[in-house]
PDB file of N, CA and C in Angstrom:
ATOM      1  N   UNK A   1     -13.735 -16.502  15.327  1.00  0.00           N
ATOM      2  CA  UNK A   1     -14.396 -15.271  14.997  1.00  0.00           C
ATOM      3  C   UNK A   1     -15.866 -15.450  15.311  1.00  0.00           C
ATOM      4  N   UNK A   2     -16.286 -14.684  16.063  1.00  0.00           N
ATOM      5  CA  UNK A   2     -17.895 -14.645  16.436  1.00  0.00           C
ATOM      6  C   UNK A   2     -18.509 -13.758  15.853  1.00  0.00           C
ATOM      7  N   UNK A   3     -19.327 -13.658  15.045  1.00  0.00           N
ATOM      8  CA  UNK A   3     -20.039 -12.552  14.450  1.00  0.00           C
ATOM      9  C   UNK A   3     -19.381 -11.545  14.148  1.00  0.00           C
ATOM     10  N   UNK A   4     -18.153 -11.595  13.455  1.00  0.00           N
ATOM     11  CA  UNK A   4     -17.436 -10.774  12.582  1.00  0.00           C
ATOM     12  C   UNK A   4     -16.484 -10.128  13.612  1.00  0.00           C
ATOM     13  N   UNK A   5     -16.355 -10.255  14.889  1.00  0.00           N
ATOM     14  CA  UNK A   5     -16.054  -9.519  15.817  1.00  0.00           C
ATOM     15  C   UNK A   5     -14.675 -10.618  16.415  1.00  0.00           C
ATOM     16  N   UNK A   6     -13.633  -9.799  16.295  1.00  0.00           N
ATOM     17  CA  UNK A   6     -12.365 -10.628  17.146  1.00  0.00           C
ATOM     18  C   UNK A   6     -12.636 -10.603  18.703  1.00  0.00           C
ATOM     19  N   UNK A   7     -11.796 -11.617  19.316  1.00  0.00           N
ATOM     20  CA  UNK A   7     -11.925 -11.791  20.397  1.00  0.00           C
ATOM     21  C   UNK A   7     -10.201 -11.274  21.243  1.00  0.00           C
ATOM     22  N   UNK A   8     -10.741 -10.736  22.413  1.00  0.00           N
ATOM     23  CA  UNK A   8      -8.886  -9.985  23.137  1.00  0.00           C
ATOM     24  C   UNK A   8      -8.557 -11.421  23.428  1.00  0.00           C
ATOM     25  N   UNK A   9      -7.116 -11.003  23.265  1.00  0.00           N
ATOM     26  CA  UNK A   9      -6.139 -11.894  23.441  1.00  0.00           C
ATOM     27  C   UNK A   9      -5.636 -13.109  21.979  1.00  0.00           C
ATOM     28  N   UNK A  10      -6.706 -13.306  21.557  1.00  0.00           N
ATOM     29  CA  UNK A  10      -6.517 -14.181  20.555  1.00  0.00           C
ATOM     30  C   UNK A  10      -6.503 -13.176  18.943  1.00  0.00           C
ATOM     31  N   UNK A  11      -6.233 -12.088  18.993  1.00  0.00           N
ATOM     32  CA  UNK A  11      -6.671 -11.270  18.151  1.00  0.00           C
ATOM     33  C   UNK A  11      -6.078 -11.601  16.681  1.00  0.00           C
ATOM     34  N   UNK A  12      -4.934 -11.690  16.683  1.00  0.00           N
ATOM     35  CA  UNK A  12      -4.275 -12.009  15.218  1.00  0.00           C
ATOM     36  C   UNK A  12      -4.253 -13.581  14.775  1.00  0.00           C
ATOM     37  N   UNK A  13      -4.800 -14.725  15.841  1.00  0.00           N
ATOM     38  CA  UNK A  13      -4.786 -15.916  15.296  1.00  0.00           C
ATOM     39  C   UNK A  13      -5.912 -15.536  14.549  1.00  0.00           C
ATOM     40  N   UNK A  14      -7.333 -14.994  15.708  1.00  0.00           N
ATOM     41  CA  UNK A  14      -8.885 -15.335  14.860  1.00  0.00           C
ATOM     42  C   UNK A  14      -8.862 -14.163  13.795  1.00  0.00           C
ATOM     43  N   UNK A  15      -8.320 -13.130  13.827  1.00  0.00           N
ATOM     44  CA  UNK A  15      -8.662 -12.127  12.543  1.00  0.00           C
ATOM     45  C   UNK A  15      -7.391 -12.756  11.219  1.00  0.00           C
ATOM     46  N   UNK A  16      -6.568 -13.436  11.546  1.00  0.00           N
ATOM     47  CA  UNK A  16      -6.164 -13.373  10.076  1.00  0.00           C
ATOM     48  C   UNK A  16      -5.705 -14.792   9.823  1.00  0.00           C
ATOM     49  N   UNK A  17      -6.876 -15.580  10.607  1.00  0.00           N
ATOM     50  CA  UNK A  17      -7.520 -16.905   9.622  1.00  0.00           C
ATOM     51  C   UNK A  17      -8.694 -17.051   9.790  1.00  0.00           C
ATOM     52  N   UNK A  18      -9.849 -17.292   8.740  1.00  0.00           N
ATOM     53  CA  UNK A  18     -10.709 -18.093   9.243  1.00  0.00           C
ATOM     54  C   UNK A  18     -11.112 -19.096   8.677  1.00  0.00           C
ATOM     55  N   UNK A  19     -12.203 -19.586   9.477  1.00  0.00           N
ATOM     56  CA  UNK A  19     -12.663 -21.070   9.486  1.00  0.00           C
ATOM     57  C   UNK A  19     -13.094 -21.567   8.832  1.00  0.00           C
ATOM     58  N   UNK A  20     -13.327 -22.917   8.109  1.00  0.00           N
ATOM     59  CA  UNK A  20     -13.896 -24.169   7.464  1.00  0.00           C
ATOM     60  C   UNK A  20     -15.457 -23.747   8.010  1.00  0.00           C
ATOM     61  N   UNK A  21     -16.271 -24.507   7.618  1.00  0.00           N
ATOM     62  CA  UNK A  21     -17.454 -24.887   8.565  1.00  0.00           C
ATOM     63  C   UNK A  21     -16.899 -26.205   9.306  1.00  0.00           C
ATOM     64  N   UNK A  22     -17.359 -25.877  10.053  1.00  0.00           N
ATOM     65  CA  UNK A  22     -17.147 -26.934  11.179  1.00  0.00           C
ATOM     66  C   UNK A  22     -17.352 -28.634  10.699  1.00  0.00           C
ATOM     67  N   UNK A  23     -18.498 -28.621   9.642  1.00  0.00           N
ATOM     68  CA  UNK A  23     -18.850 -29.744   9.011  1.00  0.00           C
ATOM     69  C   UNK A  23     -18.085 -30.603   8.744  1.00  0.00           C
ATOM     70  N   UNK A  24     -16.756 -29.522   7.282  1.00  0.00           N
ATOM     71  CA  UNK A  24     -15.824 -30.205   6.869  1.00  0.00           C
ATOM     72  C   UNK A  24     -14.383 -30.110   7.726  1.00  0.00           C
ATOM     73  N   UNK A  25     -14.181 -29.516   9.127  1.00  0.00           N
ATOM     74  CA  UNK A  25     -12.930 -29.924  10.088  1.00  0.00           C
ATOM     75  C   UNK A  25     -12.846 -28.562  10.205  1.00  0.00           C
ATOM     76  N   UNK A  26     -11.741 -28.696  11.265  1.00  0.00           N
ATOM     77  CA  UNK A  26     -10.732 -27.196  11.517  1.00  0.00           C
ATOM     78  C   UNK A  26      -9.934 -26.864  10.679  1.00  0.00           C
ATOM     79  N   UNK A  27      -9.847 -27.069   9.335  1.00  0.00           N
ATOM     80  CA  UNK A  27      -8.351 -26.456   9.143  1.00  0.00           C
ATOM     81  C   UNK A  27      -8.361 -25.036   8.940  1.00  0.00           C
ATOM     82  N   UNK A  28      -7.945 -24.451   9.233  1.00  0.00           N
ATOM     83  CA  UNK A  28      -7.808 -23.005   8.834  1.00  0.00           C
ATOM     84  C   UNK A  28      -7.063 -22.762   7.852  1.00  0.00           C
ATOM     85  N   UNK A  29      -7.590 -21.319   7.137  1.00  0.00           N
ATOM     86  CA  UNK A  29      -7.510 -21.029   6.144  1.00  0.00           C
ATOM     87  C   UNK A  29      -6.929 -19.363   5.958  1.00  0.00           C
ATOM     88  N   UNK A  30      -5.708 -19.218   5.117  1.00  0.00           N
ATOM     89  CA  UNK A  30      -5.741 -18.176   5.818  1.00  0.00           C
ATOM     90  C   UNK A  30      -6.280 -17.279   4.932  1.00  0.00           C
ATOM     91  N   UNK A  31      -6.563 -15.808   5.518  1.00  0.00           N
ATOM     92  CA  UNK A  31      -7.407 -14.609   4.808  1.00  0.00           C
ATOM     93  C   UNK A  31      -6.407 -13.958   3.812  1.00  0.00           C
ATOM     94  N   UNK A  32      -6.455 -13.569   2.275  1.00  0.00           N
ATOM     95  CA  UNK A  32      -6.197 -12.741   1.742  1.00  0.00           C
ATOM     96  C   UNK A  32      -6.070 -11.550   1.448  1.00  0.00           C
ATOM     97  N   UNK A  33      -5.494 -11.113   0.891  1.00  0.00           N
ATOM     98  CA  UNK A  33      -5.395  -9.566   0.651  1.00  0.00           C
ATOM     99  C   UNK A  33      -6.490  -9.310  -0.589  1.00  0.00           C
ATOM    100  N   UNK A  34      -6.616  -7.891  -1.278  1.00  0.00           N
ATOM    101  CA  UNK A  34      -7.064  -8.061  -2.368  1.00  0.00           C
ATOM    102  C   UNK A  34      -6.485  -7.224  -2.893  1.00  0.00           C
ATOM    103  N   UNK A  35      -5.881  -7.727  -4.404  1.00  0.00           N
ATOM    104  CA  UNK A  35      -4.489  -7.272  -4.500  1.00  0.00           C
ATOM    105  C   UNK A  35      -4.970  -5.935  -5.445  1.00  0.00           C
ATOM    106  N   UNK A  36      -5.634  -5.922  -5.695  1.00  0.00           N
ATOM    107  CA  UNK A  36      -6.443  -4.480  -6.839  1.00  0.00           C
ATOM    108  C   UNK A  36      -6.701  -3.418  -5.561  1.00  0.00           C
ATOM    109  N   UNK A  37      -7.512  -3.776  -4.578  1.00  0.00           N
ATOM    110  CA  UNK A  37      -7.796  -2.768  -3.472  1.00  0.00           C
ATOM    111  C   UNK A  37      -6.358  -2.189  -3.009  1.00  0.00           C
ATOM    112  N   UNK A  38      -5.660  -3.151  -2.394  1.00  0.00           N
ATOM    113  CA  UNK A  38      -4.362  -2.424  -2.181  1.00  0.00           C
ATOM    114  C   UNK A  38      -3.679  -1.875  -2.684  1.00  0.00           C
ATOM    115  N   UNK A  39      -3.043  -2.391  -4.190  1.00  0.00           N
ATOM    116  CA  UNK A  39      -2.545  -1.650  -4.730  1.00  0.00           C
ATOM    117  C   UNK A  39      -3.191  -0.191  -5.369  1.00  0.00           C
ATOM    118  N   UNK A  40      -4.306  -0.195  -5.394  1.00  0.00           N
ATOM    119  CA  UNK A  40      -5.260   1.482  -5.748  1.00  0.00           C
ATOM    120  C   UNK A  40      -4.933   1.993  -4.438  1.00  0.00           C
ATOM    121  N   UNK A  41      -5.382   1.675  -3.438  1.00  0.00           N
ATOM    122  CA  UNK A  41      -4.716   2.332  -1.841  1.00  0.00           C
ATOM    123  C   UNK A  41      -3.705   2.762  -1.986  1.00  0.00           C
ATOM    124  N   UNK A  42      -2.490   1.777  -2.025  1.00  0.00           N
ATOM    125  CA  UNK A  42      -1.264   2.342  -1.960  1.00  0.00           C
ATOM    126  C   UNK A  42      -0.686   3.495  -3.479  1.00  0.00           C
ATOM    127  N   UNK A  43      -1.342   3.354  -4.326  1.00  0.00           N
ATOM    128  CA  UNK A  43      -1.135   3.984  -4.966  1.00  0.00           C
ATOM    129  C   UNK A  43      -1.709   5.941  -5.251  1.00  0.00           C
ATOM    130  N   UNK A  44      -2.948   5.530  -4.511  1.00  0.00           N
ATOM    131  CA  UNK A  44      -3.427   7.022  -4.188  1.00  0.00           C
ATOM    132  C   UNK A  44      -2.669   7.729  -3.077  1.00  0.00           C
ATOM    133  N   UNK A  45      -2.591   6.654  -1.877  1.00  0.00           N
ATOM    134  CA  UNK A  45      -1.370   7.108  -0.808  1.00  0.00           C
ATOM    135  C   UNK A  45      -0.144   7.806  -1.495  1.00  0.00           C
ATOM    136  N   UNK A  46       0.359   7.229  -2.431  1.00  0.00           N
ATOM    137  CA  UNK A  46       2.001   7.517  -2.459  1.00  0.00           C
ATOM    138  C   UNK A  46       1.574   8.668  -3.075  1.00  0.00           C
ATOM    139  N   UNK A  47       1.048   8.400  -4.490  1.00  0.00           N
ATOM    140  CA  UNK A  47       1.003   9.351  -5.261  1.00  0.00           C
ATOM    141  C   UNK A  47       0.251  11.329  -4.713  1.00  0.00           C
ATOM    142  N   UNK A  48      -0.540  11.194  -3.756  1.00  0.00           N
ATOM    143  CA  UNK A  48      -0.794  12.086  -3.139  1.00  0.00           C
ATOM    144  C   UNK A  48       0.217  12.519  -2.405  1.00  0.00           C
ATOM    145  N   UNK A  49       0.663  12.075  -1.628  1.00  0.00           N
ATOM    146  CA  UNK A  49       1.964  12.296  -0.829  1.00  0.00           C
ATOM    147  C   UNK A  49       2.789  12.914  -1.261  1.00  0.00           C
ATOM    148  N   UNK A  50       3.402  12.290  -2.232  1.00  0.00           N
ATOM    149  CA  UNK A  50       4.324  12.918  -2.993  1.00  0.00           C
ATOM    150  C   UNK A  50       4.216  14.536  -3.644  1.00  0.00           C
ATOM    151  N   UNK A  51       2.706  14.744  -4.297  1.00  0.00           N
ATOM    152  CA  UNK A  51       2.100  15.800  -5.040  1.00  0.00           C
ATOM    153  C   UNK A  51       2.132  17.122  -3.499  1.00  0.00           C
ATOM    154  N   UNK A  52       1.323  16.501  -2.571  1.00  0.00           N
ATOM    155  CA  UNK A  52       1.245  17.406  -1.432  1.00  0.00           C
ATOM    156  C   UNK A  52       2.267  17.939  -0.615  1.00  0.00           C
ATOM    157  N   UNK A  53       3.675  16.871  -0.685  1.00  0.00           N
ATOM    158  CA  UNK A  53       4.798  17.245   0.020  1.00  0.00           C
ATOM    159  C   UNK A  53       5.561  17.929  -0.964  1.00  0.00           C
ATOM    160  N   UNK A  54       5.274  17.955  -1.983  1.00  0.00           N
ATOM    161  CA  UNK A  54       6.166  18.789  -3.560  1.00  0.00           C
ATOM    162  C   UNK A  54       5.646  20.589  -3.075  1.00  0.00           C
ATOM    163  N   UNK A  55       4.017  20.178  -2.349  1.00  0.00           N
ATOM    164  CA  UNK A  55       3.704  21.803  -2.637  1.00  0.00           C
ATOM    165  C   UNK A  55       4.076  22.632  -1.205  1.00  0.00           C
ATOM    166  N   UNK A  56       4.107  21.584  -0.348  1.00  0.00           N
ATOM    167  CA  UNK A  56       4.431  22.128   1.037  1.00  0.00           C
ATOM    168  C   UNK A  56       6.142  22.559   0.711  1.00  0.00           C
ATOM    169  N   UNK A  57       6.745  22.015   0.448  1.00  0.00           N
ATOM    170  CA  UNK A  57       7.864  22.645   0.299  1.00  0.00           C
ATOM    171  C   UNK A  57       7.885  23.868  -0.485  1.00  0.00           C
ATOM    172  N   UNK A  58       7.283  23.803  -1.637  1.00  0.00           N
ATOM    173  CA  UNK A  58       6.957  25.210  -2.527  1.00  0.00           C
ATOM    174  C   UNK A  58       6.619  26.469  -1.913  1.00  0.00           C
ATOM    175  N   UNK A  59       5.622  26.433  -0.899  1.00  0.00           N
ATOM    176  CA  UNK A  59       5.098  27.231  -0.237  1.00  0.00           C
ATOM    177  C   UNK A  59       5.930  27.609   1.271  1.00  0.00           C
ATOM    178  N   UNK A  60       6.790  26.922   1.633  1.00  0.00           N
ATOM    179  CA  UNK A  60       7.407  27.199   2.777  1.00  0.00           C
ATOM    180  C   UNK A  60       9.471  28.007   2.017  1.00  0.00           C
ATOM    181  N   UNK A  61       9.694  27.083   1.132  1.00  0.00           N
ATOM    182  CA  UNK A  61      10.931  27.491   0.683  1.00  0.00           C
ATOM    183  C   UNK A  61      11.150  28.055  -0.845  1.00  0.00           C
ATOM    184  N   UNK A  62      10.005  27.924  -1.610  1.00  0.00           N
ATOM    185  CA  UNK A  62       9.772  28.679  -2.792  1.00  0.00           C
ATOM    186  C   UNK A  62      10.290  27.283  -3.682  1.00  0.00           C
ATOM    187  N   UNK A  63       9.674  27.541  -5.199  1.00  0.00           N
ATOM    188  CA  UNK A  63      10.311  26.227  -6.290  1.00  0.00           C
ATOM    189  C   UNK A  63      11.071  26.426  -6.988  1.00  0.00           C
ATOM    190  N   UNK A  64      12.362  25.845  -6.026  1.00  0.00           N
ATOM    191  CA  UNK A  64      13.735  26.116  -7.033  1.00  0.00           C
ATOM    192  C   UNK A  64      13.636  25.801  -8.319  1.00  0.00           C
ATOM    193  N   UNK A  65      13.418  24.410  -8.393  1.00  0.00           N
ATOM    194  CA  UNK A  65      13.139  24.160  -9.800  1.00  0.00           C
ATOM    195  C   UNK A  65      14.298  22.534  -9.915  1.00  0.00           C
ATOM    196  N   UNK A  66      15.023  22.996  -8.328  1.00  0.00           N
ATOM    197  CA  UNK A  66      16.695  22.347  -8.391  1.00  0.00           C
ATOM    198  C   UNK A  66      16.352  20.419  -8.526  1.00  0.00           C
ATOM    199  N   UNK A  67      16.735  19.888  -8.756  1.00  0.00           N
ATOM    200  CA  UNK A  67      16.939  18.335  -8.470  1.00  0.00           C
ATOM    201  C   UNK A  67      17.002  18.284  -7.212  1.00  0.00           C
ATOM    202  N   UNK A  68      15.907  16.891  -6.578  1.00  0.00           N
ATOM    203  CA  UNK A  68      16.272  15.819  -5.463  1.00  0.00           C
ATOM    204  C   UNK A  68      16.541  14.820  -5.643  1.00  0.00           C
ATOM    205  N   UNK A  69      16.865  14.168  -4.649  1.00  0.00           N
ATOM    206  CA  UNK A  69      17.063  12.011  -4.745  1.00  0.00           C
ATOM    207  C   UNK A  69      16.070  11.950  -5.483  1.00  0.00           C
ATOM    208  N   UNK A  70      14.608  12.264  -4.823  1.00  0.00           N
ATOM    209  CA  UNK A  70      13.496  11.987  -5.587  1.00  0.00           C
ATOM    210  C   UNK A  70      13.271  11.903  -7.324  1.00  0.00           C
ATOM    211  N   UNK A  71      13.710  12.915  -7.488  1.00  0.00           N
ATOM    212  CA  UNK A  71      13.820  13.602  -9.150  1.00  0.00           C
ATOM    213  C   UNK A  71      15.049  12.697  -9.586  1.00  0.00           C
ATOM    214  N   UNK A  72      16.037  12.161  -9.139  1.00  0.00           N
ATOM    215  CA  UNK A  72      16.664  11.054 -10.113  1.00  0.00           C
ATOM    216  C   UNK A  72      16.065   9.636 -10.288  1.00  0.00           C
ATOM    217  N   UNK A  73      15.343   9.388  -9.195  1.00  0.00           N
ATOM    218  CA  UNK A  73      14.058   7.879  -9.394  1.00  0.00           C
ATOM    219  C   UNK A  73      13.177   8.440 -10.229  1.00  0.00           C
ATOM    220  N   UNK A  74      12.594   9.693  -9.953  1.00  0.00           N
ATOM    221  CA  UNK A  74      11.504   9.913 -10.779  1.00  0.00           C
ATOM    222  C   UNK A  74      11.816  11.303 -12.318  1.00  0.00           C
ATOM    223  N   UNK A  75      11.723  10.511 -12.899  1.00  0.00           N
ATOM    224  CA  UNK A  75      12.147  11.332 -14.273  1.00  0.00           C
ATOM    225  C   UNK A  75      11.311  12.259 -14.349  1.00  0.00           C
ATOM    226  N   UNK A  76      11.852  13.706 -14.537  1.00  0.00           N
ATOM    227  CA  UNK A  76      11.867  15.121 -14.776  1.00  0.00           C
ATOM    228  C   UNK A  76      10.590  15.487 -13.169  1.00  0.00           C
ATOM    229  N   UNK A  77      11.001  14.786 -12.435  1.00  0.00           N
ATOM    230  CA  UNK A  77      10.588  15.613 -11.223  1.00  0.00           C
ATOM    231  C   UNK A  77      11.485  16.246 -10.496  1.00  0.00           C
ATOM    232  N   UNK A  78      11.024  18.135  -9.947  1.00  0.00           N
ATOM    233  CA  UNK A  78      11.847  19.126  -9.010  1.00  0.00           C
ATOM    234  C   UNK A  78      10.574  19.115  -8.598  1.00  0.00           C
ATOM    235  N   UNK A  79      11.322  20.595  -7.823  1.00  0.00           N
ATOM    236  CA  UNK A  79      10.736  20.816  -6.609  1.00  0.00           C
ATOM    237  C   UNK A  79       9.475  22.451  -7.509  1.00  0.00           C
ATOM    238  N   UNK A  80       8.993  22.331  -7.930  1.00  0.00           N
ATOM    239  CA  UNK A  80       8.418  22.960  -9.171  1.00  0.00           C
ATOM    240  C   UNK A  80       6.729  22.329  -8.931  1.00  0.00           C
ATOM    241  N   UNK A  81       5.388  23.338  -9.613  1.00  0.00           N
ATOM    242  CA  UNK A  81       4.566  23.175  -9.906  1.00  0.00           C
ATOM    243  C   UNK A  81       4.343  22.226 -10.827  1.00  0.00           C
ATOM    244  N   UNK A  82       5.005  22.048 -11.862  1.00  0.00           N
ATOM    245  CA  UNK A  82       5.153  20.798 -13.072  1.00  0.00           C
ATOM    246  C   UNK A  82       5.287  20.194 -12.311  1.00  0.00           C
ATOM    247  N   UNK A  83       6.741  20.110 -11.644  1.00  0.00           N
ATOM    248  CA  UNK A  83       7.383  18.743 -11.296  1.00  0.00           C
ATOM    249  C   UNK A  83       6.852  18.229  -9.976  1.00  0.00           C
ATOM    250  N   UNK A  84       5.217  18.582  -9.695  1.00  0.00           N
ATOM    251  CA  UNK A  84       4.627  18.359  -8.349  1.00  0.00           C
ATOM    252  C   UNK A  84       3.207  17.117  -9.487  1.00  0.00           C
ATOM    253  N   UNK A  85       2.807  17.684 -10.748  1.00  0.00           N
ATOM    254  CA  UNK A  85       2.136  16.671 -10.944  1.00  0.00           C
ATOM    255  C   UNK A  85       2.572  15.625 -11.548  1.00  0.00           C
ATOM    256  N   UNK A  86       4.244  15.845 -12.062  1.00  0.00           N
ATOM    257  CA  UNK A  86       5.316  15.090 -12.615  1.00  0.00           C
ATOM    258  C   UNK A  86       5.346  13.980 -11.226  1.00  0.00           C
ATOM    259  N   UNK A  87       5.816  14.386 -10.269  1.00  0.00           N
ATOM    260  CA  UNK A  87       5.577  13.518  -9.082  1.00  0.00           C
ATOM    261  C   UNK A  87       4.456  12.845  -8.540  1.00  0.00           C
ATOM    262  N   UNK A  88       3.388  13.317  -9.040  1.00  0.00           N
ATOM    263  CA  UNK A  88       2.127  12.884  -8.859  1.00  0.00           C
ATOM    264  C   UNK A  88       1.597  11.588  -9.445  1.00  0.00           C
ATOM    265  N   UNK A  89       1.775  11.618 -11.220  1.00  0.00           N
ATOM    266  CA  UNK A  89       2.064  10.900 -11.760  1.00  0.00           C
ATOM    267  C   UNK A  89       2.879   9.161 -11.533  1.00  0.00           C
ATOM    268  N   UNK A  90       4.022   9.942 -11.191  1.00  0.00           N
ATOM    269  CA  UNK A  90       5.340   9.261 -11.049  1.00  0.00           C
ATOM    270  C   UNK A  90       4.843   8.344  -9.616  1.00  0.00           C
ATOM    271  N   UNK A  91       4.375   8.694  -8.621  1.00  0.00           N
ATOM    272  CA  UNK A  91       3.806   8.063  -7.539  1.00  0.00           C
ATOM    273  C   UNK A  91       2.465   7.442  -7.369  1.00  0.00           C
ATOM    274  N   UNK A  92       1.688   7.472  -8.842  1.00  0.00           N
ATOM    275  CA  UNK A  92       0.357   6.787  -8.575  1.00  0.00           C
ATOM    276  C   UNK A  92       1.113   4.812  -9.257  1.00  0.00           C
ATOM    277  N   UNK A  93       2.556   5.664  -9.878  1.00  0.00           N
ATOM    278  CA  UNK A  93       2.349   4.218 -10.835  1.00  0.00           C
ATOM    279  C   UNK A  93       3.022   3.464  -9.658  1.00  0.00           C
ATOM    280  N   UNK A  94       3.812   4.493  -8.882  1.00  0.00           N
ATOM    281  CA  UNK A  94       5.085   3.724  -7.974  1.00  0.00           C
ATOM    282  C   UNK A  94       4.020   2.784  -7.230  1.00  0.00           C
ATOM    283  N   UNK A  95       3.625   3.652  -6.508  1.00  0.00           N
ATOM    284  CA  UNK A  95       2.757   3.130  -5.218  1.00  0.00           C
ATOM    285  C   UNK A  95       1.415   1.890  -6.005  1.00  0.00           C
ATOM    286  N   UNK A  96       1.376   2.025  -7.394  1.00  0.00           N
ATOM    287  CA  UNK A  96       0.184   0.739  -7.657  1.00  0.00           C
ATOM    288  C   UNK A  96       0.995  -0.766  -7.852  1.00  0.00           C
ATOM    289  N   UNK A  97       2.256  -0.483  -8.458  1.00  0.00           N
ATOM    290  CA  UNK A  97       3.272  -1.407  -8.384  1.00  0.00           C
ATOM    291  C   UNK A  97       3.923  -1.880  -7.151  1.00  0.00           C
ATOM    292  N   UNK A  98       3.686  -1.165  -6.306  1.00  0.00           N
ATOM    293  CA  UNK A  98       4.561  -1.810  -4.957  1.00  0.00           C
ATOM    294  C   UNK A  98       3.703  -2.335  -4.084  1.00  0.00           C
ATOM    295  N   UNK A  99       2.241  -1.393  -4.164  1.00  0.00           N
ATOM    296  CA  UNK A  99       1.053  -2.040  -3.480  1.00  0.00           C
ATOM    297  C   UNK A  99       0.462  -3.703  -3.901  1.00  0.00           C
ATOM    298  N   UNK A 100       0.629  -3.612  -5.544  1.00  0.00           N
ATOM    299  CA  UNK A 100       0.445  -4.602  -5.884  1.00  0.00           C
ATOM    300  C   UNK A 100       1.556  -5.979  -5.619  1.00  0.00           C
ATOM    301  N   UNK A 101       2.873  -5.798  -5.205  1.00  0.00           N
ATOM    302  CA  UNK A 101       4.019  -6.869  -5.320  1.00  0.00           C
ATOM    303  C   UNK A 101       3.423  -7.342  -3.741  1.00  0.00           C
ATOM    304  N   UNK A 102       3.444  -5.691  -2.517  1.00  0.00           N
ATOM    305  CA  UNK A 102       2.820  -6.639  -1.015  1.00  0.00           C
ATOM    306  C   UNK A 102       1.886  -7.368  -1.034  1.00  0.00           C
ATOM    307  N   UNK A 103       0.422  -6.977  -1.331  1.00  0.00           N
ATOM    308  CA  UNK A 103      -0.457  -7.538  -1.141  1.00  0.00           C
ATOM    309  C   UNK A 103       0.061  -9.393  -1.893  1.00  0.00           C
ATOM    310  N   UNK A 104       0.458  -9.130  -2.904  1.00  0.00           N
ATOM    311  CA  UNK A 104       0.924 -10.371  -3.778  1.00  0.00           C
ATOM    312  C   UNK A 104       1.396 -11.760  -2.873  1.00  0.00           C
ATOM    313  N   UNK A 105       2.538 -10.919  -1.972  1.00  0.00           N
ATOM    314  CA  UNK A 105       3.546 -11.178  -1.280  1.00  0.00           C
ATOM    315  C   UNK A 105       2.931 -11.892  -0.346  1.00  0.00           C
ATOM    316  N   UNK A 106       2.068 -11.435   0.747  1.00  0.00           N
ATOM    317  CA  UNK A 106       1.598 -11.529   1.626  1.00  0.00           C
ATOM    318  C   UNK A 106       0.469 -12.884   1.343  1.00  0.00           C
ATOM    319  N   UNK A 107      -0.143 -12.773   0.021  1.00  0.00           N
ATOM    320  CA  UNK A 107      -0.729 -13.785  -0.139  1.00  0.00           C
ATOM    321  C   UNK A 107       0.213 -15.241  -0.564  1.00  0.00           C
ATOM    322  N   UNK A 108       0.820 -15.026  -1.555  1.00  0.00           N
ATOM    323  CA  UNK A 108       1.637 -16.086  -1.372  1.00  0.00           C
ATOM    324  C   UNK A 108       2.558 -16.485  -0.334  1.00  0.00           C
ATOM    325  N   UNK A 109       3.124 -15.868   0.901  1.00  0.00           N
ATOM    326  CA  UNK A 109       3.690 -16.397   2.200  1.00  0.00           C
ATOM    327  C   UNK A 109       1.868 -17.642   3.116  1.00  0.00           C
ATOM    328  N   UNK A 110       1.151 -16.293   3.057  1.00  0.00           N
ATOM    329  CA  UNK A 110       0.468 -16.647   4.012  1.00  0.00           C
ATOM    330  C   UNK A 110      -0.152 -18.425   3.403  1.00  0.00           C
ATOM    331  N   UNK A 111      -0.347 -18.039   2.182  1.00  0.00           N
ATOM    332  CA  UNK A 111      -1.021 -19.392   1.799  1.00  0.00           C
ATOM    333  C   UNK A 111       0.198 -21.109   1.952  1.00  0.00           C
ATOM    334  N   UNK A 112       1.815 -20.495   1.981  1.00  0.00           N
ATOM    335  CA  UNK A 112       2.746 -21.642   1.781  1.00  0.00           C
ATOM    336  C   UNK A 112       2.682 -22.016   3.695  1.00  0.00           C
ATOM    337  N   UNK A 113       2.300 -20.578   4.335  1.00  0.00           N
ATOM    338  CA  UNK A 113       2.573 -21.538   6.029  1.00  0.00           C
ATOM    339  C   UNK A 113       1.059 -21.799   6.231  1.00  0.00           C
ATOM    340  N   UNK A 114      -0.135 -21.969   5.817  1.00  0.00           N
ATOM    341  CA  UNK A 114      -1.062 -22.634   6.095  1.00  0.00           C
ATOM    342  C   UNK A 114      -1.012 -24.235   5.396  1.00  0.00           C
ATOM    343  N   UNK A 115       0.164 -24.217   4.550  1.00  0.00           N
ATOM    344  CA  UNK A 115      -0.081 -25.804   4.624  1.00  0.00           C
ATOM    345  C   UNK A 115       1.185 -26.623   5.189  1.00  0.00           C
TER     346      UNK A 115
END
């Protein structure tokens, strides 16, 4: 990595390790996630998603009110104004829990093949 800047061709060795100082050797090290950032990411992701695709359907096919797949994972969510911040809800916790298990994930793989 040269001044924060990857280099073509070598792109995913130098961006997702970097270096020792040179002082104490090469070993590389690899880069982390940060597991609070991601999981708030993924959790505003889902949970928006979910709220915005609840209303696009509302507005294109009207709110039955009826049950989806969705609404049996997520308790007392339809296709409904309630059941859009019911989903809203229901997808900030999904998406902070799942954001939080990858990032997790990713750190514990990456750290067992750097040694």
């Amino acid at each position: 990595m040269s001044g924060g800047v990857c280099r073509a061709g070598r792109i995913l060795e130098i961006c997702l390790y970097r270096r020792r100082d040179p002082a104490l050797g090469r070993r590389r090290i690899p880069m982390k996630l940060n597991v609070k950032a991601l999981a708030f990411a993924c959790s505003l992701l889902w949970g928006l998603l979910v709220f915005l695709v609840t209303w696009w359907v509302i507005v294109i096919h009207g709110a039955s009110g009826n049950p989806t797949w969705l609404g049996q994972i997520y308790l007392g969510y339809n296709i409904s104004a309630a059941g859009s911040f019911i989903g809203l809800g229901w997808g900030l916790v999904d998406g902070l829990i799942g954001g939080a298990a990858i990032a997790w994930l990713y750190n514990y793989f990456a750290s067992k093949a750097a040694d």
